[in-house]
N, C-alpha and C. Protein backbone atom coordinates (compact mmCIF):
# COMPACT_ATOMS: atom_id res chain seq x y z
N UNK A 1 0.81 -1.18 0.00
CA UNK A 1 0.00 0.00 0.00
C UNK A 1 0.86 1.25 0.00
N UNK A 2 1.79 1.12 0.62
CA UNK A 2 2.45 2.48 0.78
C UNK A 2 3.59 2.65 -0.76
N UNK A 3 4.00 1.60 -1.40
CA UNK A 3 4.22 1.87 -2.48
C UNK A 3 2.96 2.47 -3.96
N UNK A 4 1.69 1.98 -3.61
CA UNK A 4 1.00 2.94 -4.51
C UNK A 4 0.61 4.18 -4.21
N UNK A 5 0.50 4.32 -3.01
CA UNK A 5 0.25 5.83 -2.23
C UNK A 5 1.73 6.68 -2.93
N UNK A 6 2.81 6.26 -2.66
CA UNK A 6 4.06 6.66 -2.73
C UNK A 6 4.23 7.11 -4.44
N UNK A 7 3.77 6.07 -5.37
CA UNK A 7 3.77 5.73 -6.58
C UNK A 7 2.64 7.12 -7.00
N UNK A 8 1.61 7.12 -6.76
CA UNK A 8 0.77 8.29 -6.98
C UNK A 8 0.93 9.55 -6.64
N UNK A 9 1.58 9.80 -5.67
CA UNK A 9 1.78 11.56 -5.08
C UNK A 9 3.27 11.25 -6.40
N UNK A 10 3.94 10.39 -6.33
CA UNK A 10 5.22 11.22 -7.55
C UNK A 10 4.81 11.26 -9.15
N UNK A 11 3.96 10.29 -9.28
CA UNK A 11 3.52 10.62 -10.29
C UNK A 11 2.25 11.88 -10.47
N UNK A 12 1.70 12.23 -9.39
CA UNK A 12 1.08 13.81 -9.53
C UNK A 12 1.98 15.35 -9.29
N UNK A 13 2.98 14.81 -8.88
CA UNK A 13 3.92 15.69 -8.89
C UNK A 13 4.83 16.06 -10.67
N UNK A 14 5.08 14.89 -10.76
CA UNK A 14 5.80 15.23 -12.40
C UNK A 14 4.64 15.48 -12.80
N UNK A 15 3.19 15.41 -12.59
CA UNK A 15 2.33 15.56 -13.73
C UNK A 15 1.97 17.21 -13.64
N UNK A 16 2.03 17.78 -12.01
CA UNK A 16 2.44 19.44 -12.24
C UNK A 16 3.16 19.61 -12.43
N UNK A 17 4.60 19.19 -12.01
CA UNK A 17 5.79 20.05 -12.24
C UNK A 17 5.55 20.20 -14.19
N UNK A 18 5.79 19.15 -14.37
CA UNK A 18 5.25 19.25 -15.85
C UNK A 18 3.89 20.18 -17.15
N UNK A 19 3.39 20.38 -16.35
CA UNK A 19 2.06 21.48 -16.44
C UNK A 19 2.71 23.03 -16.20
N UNK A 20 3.30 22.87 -15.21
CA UNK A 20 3.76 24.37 -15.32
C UNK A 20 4.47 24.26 -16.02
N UNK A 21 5.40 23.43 -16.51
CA UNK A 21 6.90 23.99 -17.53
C UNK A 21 5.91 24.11 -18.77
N UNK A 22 5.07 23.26 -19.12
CA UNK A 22 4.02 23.75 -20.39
C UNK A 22 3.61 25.39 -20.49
N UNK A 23 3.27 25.77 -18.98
CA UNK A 23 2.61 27.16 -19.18
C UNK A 23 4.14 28.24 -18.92
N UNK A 24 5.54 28.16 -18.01
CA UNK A 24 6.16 28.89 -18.20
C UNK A 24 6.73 28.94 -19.64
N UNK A 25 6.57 27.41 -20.41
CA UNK A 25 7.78 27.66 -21.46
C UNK A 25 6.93 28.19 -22.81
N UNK A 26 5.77 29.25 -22.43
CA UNK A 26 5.08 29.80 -23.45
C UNK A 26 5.23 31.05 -23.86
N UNK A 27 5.35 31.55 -25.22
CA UNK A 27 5.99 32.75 -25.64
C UNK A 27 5.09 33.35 -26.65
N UNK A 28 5.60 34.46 -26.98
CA UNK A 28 4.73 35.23 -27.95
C UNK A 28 6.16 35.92 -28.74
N UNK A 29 5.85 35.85 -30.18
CA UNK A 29 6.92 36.76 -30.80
C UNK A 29 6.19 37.48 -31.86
N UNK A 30 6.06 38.64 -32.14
CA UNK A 30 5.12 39.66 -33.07
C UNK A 30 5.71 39.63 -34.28
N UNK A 31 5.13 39.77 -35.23
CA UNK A 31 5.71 40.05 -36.34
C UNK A 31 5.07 41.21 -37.05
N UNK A 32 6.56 41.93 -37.96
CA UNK A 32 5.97 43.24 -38.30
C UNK A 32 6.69 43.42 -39.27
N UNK A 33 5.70 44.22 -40.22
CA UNK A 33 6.28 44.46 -41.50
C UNK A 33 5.56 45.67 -42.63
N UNK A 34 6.03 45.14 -43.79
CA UNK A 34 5.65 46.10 -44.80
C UNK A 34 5.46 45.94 -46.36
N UNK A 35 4.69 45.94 -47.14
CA UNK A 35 4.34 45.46 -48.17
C UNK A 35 4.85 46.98 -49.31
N UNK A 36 5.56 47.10 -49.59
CA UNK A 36 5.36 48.54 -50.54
C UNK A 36 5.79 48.78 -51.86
N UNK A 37 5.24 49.56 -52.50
CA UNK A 37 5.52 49.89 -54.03
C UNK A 37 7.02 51.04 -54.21
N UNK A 38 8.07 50.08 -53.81
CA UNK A 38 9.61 50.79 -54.07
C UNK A 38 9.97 50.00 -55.36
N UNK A 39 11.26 50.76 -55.49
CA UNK A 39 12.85 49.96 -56.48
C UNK A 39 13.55 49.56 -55.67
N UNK A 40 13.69 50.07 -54.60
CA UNK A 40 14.74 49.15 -52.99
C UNK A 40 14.15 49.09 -51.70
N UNK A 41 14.62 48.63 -51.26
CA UNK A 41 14.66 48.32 -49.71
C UNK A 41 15.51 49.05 -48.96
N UNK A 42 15.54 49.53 -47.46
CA UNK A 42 16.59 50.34 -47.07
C UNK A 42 16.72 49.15 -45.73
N UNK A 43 18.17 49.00 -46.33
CA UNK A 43 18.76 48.13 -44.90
C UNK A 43 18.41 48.35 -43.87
N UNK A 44 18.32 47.34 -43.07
CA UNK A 44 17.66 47.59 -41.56
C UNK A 44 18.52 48.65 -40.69
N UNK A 45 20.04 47.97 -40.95
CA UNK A 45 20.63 49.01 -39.92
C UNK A 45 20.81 50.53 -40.49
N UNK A 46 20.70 50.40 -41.65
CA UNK A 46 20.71 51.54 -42.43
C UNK A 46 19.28 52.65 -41.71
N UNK A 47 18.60 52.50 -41.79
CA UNK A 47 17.63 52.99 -41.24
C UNK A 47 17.63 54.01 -39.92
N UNK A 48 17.98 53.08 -38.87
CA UNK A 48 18.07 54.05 -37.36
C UNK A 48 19.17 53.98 -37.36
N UNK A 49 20.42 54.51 -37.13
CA UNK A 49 21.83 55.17 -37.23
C UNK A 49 22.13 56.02 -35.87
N UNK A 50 22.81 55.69 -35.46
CA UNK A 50 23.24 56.65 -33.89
C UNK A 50 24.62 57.13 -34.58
N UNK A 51 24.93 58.29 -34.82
CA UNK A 51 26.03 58.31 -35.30
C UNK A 51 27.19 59.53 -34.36
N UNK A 52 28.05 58.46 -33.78
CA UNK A 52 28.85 59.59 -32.45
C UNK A 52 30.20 60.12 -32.93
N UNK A 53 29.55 61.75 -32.89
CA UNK A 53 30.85 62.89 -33.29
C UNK A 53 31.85 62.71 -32.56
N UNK A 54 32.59 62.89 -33.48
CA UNK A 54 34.30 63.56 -32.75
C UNK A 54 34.39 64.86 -31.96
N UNK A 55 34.47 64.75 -30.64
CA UNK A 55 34.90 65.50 -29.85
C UNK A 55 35.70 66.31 -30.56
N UNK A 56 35.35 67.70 -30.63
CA UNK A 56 36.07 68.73 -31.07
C UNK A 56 36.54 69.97 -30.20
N UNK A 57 37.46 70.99 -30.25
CA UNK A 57 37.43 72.00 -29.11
C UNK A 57 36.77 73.14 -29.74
N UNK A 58 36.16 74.26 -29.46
CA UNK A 58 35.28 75.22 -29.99
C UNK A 58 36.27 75.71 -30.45
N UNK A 59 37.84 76.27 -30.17
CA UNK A 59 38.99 76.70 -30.69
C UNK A 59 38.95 76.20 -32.34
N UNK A 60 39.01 75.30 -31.97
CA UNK A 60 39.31 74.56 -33.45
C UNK A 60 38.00 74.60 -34.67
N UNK A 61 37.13 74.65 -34.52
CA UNK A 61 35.62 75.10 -35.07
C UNK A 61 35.77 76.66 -35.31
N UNK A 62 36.26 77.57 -34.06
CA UNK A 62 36.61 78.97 -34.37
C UNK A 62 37.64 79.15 -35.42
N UNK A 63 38.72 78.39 -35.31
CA UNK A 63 39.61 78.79 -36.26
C UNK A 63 39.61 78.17 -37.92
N UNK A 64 39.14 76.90 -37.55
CA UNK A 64 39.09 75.89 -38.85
C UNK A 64 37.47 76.50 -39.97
N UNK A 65 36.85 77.10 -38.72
CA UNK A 65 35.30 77.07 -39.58
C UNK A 65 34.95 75.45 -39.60
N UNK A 66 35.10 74.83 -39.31
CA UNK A 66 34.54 73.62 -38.91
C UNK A 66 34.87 72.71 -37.86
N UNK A 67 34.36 71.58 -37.85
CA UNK A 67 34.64 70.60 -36.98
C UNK A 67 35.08 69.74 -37.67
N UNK A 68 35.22 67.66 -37.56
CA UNK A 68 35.95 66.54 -38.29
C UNK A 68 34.49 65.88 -38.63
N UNK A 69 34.55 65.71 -39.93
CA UNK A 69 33.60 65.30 -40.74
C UNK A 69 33.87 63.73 -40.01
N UNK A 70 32.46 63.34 -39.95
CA UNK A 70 32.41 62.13 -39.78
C UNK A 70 31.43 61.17 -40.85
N UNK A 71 32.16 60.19 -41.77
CA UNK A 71 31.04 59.20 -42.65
C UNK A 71 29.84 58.40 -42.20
N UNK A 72 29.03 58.33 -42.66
CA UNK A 72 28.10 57.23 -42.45
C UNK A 72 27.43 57.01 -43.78
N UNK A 73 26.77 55.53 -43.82
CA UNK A 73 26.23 55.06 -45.11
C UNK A 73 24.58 55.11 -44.94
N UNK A 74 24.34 54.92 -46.12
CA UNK A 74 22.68 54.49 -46.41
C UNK A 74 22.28 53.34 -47.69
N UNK A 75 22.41 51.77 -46.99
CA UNK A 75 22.22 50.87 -47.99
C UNK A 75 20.85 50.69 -48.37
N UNK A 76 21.43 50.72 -49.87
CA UNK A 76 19.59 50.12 -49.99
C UNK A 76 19.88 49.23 -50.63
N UNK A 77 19.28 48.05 -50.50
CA UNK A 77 19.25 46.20 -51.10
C UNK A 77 18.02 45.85 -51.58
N UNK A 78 18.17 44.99 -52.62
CA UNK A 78 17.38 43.87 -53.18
C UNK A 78 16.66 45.29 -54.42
N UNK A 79 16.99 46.15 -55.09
CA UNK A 79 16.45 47.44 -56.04
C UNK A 79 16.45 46.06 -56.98
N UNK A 80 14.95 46.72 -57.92
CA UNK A 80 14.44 46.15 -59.25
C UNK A 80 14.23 47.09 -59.72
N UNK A 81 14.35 47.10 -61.14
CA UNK A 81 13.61 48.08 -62.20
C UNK A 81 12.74 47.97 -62.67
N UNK A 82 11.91 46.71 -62.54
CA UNK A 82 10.50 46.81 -62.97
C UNK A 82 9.70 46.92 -61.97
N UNK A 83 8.63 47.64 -62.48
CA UNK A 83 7.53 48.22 -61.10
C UNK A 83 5.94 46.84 -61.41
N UNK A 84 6.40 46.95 -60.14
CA UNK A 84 4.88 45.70 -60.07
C UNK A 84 3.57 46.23 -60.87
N UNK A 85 3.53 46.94 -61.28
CA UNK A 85 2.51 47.27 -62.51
C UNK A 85 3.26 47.46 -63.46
N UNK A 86 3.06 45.95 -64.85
CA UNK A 86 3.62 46.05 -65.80
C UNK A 86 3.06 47.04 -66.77
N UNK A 87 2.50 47.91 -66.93
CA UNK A 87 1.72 49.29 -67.63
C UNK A 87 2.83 50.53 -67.05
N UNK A 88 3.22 50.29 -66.19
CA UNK A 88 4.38 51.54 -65.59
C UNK A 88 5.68 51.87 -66.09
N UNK A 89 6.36 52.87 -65.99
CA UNK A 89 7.53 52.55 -66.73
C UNK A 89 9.02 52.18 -65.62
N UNK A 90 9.78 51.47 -66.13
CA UNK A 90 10.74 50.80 -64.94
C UNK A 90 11.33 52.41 -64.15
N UNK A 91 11.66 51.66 -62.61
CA UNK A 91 12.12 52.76 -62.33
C UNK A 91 13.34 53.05 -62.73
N UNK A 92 14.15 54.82 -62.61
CA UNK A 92 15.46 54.70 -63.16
C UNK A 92 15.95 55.55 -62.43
N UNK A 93 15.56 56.33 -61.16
CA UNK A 93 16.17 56.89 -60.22
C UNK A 93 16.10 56.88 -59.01
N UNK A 94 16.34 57.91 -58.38
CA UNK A 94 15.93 58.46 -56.64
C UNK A 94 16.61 59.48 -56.49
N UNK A 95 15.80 60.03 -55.42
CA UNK A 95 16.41 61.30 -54.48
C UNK A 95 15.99 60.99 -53.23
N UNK A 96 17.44 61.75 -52.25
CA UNK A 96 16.96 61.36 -51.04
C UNK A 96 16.61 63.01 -50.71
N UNK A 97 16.28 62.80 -49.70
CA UNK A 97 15.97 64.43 -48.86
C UNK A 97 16.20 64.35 -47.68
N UNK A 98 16.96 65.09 -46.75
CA UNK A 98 16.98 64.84 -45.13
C UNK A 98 16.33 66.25 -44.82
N UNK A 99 15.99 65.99 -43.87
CA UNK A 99 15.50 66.66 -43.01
C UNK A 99 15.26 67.11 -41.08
N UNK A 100 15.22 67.77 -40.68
CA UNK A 100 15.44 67.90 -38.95
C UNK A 100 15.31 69.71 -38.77
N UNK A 101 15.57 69.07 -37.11
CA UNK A 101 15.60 71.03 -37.27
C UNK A 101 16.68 71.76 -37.93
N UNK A 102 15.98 72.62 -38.33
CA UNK A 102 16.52 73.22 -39.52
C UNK A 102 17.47 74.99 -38.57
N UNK A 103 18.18 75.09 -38.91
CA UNK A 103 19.11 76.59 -38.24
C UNK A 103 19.46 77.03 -39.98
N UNK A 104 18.86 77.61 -40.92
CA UNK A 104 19.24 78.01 -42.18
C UNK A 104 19.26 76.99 -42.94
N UNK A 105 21.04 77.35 -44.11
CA UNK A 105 20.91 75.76 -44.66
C UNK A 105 21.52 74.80 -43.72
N UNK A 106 21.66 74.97 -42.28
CA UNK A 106 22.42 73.85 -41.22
C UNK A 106 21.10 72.93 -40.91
N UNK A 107 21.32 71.64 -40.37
CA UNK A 107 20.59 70.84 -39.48
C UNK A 107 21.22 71.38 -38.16
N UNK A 108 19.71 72.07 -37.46
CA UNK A 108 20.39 72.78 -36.44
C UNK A 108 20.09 71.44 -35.03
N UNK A 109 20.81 71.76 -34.03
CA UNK A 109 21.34 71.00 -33.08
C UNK A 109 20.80 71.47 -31.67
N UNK A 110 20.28 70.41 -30.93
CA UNK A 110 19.89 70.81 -29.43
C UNK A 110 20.81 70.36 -28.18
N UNK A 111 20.92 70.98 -27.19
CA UNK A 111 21.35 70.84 -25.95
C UNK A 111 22.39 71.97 -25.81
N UNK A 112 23.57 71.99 -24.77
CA UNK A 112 24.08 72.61 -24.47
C UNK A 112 25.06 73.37 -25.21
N UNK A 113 25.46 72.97 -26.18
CA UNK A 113 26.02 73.42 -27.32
C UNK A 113 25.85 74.46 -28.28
N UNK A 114 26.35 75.76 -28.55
CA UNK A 114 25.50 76.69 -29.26
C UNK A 114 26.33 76.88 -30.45
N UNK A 115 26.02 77.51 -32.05
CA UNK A 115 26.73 78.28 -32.91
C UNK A 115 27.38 77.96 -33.61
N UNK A 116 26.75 76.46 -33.72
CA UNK A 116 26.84 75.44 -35.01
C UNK A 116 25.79 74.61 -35.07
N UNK A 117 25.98 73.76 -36.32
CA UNK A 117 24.84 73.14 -37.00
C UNK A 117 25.48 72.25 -37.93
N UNK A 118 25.16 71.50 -38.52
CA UNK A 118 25.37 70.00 -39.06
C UNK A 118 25.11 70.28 -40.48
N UNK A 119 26.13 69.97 -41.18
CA UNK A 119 26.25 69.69 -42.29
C UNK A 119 26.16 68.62 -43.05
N UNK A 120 25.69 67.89 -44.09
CA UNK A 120 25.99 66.50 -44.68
C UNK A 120 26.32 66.74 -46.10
N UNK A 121 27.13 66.19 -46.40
CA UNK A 121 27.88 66.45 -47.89
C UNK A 121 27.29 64.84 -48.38
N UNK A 122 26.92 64.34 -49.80
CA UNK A 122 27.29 63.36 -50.49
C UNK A 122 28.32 63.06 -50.76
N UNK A 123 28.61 62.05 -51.24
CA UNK A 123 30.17 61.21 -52.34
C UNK A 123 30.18 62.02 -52.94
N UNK A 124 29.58 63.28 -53.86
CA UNK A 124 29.90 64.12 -54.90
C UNK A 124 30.03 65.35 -54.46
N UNK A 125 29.90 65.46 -53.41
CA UNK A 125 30.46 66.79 -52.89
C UNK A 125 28.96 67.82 -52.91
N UNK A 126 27.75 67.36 -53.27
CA UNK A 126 26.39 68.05 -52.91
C UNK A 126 25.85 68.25 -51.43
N UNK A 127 26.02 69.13 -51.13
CA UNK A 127 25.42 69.71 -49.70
C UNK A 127 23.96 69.60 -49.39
N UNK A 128 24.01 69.07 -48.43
CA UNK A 128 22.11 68.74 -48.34
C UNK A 128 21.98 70.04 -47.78
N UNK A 129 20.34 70.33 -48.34
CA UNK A 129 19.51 72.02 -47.58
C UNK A 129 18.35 71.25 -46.80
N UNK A 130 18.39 71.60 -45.98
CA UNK A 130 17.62 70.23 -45.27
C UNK A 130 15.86 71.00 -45.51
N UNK A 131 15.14 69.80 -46.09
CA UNK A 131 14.16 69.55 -46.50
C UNK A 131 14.08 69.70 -48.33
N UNK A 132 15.05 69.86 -48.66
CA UNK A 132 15.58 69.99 -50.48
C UNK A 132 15.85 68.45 -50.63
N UNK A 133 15.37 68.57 -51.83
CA UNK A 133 15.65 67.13 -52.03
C UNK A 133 17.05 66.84 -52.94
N UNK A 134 18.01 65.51 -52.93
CA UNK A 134 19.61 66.21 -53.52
C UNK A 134 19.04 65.98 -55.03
N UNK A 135 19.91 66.34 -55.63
CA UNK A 135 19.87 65.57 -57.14
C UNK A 135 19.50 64.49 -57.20
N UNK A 136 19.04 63.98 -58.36
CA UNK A 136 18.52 62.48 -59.14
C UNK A 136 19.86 61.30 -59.14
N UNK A 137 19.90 60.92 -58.32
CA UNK A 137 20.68 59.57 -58.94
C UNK A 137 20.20 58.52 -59.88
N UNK A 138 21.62 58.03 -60.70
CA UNK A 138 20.69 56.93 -61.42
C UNK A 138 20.92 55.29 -60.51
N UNK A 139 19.50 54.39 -60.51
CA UNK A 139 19.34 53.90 -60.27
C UNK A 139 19.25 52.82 -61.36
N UNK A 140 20.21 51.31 -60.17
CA UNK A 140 20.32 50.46 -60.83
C UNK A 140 20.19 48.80 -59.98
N UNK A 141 20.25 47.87 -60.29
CA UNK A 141 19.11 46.59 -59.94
C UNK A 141 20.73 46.15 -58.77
N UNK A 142 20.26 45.48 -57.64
CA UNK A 142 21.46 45.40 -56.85
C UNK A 142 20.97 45.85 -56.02
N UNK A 143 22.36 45.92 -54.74
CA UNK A 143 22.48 46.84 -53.78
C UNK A 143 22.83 48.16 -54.08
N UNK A 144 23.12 48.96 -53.21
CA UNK A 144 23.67 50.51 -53.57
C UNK A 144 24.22 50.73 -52.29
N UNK A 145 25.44 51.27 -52.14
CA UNK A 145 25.62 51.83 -51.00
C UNK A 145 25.84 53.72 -51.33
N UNK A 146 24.82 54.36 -50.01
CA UNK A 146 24.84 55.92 -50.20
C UNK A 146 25.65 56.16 -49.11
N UNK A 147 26.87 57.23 -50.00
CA UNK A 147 28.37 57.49 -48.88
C UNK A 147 27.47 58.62 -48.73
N UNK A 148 27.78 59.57 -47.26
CA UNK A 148 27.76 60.81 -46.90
C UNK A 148 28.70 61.08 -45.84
N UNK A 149 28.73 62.19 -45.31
CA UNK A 149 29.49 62.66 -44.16
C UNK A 149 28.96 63.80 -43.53
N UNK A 150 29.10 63.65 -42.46
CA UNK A 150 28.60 65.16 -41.30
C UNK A 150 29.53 65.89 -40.77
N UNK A 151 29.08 67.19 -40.74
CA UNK A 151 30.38 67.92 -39.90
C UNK A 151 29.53 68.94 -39.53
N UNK A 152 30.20 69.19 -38.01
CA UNK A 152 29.42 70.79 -37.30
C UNK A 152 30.20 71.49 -38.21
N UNK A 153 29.41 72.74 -38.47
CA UNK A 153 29.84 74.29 -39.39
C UNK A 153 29.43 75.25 -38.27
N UNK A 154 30.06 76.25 -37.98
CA UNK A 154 29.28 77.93 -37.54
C UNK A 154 27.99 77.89 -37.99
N UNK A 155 26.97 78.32 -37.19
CA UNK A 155 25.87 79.19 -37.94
C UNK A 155 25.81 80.72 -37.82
N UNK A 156 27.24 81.07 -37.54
CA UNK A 156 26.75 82.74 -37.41
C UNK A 156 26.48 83.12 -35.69
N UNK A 157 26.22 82.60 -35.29
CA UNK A 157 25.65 83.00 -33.67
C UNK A 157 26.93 82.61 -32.94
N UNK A 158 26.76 83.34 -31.04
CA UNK A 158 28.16 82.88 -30.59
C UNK A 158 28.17 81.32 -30.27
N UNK A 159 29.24 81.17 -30.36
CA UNK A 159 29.79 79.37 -29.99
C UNK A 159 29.70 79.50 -28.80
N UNK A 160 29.42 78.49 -28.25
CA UNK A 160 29.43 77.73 -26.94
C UNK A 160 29.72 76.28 -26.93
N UNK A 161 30.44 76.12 -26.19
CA UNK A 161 30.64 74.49 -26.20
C UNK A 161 29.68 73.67 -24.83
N UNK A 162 29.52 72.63 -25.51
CA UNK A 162 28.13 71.70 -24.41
C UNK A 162 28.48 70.08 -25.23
N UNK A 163 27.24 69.57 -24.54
CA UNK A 163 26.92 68.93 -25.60
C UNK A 163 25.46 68.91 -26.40
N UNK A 164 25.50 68.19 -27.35
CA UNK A 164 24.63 68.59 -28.32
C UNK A 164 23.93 67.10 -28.95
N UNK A 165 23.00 67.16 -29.75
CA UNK A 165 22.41 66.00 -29.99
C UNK A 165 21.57 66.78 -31.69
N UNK A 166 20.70 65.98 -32.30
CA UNK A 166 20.10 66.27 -33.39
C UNK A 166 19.72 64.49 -34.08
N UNK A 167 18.31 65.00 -34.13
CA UNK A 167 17.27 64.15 -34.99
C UNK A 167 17.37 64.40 -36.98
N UNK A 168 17.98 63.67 -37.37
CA UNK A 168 18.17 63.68 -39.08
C UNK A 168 16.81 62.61 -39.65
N UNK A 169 15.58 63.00 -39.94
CA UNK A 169 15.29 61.72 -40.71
C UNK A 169 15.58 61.91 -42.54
N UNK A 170 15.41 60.91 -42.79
CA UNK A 170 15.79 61.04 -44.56
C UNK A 170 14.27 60.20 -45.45
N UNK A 171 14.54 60.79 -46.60
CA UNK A 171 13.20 60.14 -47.53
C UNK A 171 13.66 60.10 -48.64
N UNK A 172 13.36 58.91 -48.95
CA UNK A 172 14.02 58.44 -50.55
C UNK A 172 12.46 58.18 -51.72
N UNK A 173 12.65 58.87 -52.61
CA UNK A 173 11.67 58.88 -53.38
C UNK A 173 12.32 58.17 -55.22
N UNK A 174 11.47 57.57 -55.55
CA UNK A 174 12.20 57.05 -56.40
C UNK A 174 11.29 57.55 -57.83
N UNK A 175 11.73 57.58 -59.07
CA UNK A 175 11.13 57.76 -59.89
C UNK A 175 11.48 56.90 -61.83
């Protein structure tokens, strides 16, 4: 007797312990996405970008008129030239446009920092006006990688040194 008594409490025991590992080892994972009428895709990491300046001295901004340009990219993957409506004509370009707060033609900059503003040059040496869209590139089937670079400039007002921060988003329009 005391072996089925014994035999039953362990076998109701693995039969919870077992019940709960059913209900802890339960998960949820979301999925999210996007269906859209492009020529590319913009890389994931390409997308949100933290991009950390070079410590500069305001001396050197005073005297240089600038600060140290720093690069960053913008991939775009998997571009086609035919547009999912075969009546359309293939695509054969893009423009990007950035945009943020704006201090003139600077992307102007918040926090403690005063009397500069952010510049971004292309690979060709075109200066973004932030909310202008750059020139037409031609577009072609592939990846693409988009070179640019940033650099604090003067805006005219007095310098102060702090630190500083700034929101860039960008929009690629294709045609």
């Amino acid at each position: 007797m005391e072996y089925i008594v014994a035999s039953c409490l362990l076998s109701a025991l693995f039969s919870v312990t077992a019940t709960a590992d059913t209900f802890l080892g339960r998960g949820r994972v979301v999925m999210e996405g996007s269906i859209i009428e492009t020529a590319c895709a913009i890389e994931m990491s390409s997308r949100e970008q933290v991009i950390e300046m070079i410590t500069v001295p305001a001396s050197q901004i005073a005297h240089d008129g600038q600060g140290i340009a720093k690069p960053f990219v913008i991939r775009l993957i998997n571009c086609t030239l035919p547009r999912f409506d075969p009546t359309m004509p293939d695509w054969q370009a893009f423009r990007v446009t950035f945009d943020g707060l704006r201090e003139g033609a600077l992307l102007g900059i918040e926090g403690e920092a005063q009397g500069v503003g952010l510049q971004i040059k292309d690979q060709s040496g075109n200066i973004v006006l932030p909310g202008v869209a750059m020139p037409l590139a031609e577009l072609s089937s592939g990846d693409k990688l988009l070179q640019y670079t940033v650099n604090l400039l003067p805006n005219h007002q007095i310098l102060r040194a702090g630190e500083y921060r700034s929101t860039v988003r960008f929009n690629m329009d294709y045609y």
